[in-house]
N, C-alpha and C. Protein backbone atom coordinates (compact mmCIF):
# COMPACT_ATOMS: atom_id res chain seq x y z
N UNK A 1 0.84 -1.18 0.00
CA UNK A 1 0.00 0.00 0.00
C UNK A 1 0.89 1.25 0.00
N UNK A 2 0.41 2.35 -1.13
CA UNK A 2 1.41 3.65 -1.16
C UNK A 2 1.06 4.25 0.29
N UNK A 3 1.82 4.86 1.08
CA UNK A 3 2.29 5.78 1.88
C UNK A 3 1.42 7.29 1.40
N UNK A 4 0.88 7.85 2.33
CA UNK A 4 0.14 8.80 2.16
C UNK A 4 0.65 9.65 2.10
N UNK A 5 0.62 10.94 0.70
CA UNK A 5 1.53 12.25 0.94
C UNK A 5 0.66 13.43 2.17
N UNK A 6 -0.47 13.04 2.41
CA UNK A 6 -1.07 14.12 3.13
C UNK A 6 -0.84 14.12 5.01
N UNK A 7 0.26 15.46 5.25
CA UNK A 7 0.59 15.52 6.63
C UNK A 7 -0.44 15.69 7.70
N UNK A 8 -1.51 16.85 7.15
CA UNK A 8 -2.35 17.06 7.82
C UNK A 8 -3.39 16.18 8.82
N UNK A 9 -3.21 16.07 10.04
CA UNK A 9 -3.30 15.27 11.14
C UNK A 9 -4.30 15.60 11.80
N UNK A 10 -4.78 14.86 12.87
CA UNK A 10 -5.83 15.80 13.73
C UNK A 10 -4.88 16.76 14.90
N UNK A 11 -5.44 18.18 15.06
CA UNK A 11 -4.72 19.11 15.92
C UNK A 11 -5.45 19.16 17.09
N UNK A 12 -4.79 19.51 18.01
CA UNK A 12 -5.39 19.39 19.18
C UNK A 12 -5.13 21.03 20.03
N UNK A 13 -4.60 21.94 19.46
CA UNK A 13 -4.80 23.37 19.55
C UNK A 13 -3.93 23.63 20.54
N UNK A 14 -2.26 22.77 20.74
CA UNK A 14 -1.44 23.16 21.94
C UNK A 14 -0.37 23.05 20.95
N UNK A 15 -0.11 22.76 19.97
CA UNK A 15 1.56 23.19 19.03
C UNK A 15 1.11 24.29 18.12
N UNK A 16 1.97 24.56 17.56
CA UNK A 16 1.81 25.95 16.46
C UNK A 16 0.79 26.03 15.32
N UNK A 17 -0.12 27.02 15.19
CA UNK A 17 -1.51 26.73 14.84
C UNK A 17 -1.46 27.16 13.25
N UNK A 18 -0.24 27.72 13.41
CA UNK A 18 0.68 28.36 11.70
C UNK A 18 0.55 26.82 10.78
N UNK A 19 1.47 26.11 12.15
CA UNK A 19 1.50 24.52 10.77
C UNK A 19 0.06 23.89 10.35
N UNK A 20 -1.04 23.91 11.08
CA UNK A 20 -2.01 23.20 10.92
C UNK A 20 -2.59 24.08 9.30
N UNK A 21 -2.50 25.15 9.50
CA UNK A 21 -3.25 25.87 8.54
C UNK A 21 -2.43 25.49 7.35
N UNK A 22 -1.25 25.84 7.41
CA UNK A 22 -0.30 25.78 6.06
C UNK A 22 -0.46 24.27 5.66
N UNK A 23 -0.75 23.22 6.45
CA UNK A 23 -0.99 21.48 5.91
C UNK A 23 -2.43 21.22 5.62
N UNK A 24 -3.08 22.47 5.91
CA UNK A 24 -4.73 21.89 5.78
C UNK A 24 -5.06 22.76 4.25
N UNK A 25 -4.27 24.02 3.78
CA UNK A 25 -4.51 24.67 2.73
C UNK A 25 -3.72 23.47 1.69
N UNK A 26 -2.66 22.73 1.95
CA UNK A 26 -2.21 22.21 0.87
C UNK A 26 -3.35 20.76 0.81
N UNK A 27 -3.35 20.31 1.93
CA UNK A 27 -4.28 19.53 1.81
C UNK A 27 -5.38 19.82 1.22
N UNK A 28 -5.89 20.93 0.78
CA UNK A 28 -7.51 21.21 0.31
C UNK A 28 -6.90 21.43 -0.81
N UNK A 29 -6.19 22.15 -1.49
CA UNK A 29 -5.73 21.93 -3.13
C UNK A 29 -5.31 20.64 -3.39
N UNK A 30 -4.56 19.67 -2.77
CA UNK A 30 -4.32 18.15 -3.09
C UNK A 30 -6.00 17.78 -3.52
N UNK A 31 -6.65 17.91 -2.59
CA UNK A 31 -8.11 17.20 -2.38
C UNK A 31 -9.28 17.90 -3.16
N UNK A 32 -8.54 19.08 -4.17
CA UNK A 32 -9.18 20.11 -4.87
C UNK A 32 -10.83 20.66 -3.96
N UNK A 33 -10.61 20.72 -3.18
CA UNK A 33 -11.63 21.67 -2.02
C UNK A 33 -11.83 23.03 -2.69
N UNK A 34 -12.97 23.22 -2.75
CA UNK A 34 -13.38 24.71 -2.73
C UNK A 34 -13.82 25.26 -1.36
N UNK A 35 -14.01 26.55 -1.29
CA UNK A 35 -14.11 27.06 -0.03
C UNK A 35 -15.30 26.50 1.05
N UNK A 36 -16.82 26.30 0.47
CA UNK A 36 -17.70 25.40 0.86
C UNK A 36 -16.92 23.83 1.74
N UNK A 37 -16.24 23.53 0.69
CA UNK A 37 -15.29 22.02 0.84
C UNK A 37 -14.71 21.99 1.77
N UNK A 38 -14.29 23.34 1.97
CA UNK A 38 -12.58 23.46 3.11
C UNK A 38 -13.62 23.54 4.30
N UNK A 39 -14.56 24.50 4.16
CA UNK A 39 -15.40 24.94 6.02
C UNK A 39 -15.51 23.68 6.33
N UNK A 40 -16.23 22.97 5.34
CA UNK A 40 -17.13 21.56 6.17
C UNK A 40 -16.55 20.68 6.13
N UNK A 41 -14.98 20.43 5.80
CA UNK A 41 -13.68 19.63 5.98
C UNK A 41 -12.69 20.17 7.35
N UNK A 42 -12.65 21.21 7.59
CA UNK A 42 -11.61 21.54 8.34
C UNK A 42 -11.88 21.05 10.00
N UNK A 43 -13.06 20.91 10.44
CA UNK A 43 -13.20 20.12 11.83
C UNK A 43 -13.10 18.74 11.62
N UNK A 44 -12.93 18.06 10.96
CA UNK A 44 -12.40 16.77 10.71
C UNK A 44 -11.18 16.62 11.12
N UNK A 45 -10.30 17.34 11.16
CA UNK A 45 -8.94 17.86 11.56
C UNK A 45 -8.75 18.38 13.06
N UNK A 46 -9.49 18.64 13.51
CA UNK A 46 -9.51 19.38 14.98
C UNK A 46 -9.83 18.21 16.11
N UNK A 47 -9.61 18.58 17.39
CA UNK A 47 -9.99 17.77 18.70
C UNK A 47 -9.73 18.76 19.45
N UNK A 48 -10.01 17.85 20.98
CA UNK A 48 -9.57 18.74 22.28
C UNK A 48 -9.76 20.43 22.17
N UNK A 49 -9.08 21.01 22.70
CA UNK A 49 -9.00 22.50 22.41
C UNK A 49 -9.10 23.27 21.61
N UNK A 50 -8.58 22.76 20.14
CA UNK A 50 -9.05 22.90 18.96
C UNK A 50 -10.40 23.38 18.52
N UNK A 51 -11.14 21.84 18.36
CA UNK A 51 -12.61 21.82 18.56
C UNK A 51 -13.34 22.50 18.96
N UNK A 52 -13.01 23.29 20.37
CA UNK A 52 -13.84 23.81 20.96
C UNK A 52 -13.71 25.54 20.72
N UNK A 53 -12.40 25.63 20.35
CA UNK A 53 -12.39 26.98 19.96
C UNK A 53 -12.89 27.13 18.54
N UNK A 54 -12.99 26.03 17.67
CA UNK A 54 -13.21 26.22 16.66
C UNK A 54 -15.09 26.07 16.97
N UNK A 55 -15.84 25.79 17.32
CA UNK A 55 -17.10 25.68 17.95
C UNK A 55 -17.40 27.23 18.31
N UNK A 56 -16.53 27.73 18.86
CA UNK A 56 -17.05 29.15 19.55
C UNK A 56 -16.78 30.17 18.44
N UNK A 57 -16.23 30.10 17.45
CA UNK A 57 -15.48 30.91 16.23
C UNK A 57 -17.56 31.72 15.65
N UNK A 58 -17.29 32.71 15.82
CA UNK A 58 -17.86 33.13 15.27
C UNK A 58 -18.69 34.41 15.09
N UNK A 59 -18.62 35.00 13.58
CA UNK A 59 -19.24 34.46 12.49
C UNK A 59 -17.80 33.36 11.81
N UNK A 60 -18.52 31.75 11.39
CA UNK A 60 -17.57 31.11 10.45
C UNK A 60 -18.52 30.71 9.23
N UNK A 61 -18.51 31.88 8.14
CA UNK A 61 -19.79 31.71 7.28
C UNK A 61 -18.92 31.29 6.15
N UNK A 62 -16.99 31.82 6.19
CA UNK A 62 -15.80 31.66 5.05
C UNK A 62 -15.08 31.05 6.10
N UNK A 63 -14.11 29.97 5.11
CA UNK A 63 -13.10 29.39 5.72
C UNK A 63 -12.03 30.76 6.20
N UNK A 64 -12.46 31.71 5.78
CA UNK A 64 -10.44 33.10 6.20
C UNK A 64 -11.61 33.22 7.51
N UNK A 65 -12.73 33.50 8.40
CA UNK A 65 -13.01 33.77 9.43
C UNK A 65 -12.50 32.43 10.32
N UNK A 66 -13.20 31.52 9.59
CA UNK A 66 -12.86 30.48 10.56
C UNK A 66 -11.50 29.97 11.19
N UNK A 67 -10.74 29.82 10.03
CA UNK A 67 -8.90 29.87 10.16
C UNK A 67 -8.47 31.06 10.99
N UNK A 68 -8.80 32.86 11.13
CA UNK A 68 -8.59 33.40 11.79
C UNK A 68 -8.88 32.95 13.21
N UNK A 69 -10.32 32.77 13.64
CA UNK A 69 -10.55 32.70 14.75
C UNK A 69 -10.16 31.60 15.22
N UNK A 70 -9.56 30.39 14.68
CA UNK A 70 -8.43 29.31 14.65
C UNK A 70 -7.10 29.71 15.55
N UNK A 71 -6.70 30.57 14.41
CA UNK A 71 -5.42 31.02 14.87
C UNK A 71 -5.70 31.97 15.86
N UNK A 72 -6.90 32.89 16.57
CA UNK A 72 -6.46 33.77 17.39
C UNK A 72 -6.83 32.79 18.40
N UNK A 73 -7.98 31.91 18.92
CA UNK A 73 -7.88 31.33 20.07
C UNK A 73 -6.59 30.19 20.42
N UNK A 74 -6.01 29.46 19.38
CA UNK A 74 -5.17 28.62 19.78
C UNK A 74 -3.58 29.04 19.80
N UNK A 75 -3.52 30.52 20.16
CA UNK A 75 -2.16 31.06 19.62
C UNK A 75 -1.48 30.95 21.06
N UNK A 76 0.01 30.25 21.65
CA UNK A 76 0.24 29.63 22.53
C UNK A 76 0.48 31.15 23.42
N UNK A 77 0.66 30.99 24.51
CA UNK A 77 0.31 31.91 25.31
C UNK A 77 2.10 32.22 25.71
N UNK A 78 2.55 33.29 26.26
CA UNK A 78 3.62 33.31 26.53
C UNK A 78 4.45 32.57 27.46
N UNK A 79 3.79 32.30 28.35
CA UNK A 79 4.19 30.94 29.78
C UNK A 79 4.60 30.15 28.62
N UNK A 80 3.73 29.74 27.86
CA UNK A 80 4.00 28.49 27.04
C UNK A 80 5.09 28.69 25.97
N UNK A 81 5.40 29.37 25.64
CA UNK A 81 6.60 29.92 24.30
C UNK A 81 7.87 29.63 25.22
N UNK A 82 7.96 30.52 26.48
CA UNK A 82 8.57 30.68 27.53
C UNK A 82 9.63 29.32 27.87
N UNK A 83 8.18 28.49 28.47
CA UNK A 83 8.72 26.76 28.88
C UNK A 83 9.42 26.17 27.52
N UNK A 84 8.38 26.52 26.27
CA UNK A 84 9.48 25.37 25.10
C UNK A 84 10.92 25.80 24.80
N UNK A 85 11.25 27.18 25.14
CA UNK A 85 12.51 28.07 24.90
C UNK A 85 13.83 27.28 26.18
N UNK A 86 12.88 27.42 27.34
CA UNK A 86 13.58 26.72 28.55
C UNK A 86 14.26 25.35 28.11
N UNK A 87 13.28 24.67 27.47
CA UNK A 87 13.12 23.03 27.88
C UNK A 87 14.31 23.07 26.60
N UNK A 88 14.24 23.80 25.45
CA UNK A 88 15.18 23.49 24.25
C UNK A 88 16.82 23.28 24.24
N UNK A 89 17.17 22.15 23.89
CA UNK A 89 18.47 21.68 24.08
C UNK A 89 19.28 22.24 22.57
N UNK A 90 20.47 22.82 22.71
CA UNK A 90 20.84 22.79 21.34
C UNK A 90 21.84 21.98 20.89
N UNK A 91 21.54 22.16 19.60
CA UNK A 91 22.03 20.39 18.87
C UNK A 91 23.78 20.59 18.03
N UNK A 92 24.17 19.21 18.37
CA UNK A 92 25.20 19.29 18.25
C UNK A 92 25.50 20.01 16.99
N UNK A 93 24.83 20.12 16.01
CA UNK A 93 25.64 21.06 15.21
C UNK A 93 25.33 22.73 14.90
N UNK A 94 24.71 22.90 16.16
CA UNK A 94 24.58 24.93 16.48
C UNK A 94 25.36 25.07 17.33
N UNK A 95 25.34 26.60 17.02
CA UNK A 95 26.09 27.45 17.76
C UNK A 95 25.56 28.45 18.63
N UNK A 96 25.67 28.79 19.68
CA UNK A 96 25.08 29.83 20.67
C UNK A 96 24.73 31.14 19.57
């Protein structure tokens, strides 16, 4: 069985909400989606926190409202930018 080119995963609205969008737009031209296509495709893709912000989004009458109000509720909060900056190890081949 071929290996699937499509990345787009279910999101759960706690990693970067930039990648979901940029894998769900290529995904909807792979899958030739029109805008109708993309609204009533794009919660297929969502869970957890996601979901629910994407539930409260609204007006989502166009996929650009819905993807906005996407990206403004799931945009990581600074505590959280903060901790992944902390926790980040750098790799043997960077430099300070």
């Amino acid at each position: 069985m071929a290996k699937s080119s499509n990345k787009c995963g279910k999101y759960d609205g706690m990693e970067d909400v930039d990648i979901l969008i940029q894998e769900f737009r290529i995904t909807s031209i792979y899958q030739k989606w029109d805008a109708t296509a993309q609204l009533t495709n794009l919660p297929i893709f969502l869970r957890n926190k996601a979901e629910r912000v994407y539930d409260a989004v609204d007006p989502k009458t166009t996929i650009e409202e819905a993807l906005k109000g996407l990206r403004t509720g799931c945009k990581p909060s600074i505590e959280t930018l903060l901790m992944t900056y902390y926790k980040r190890r750098l790799q043997p081949d960077e430099l300070i």
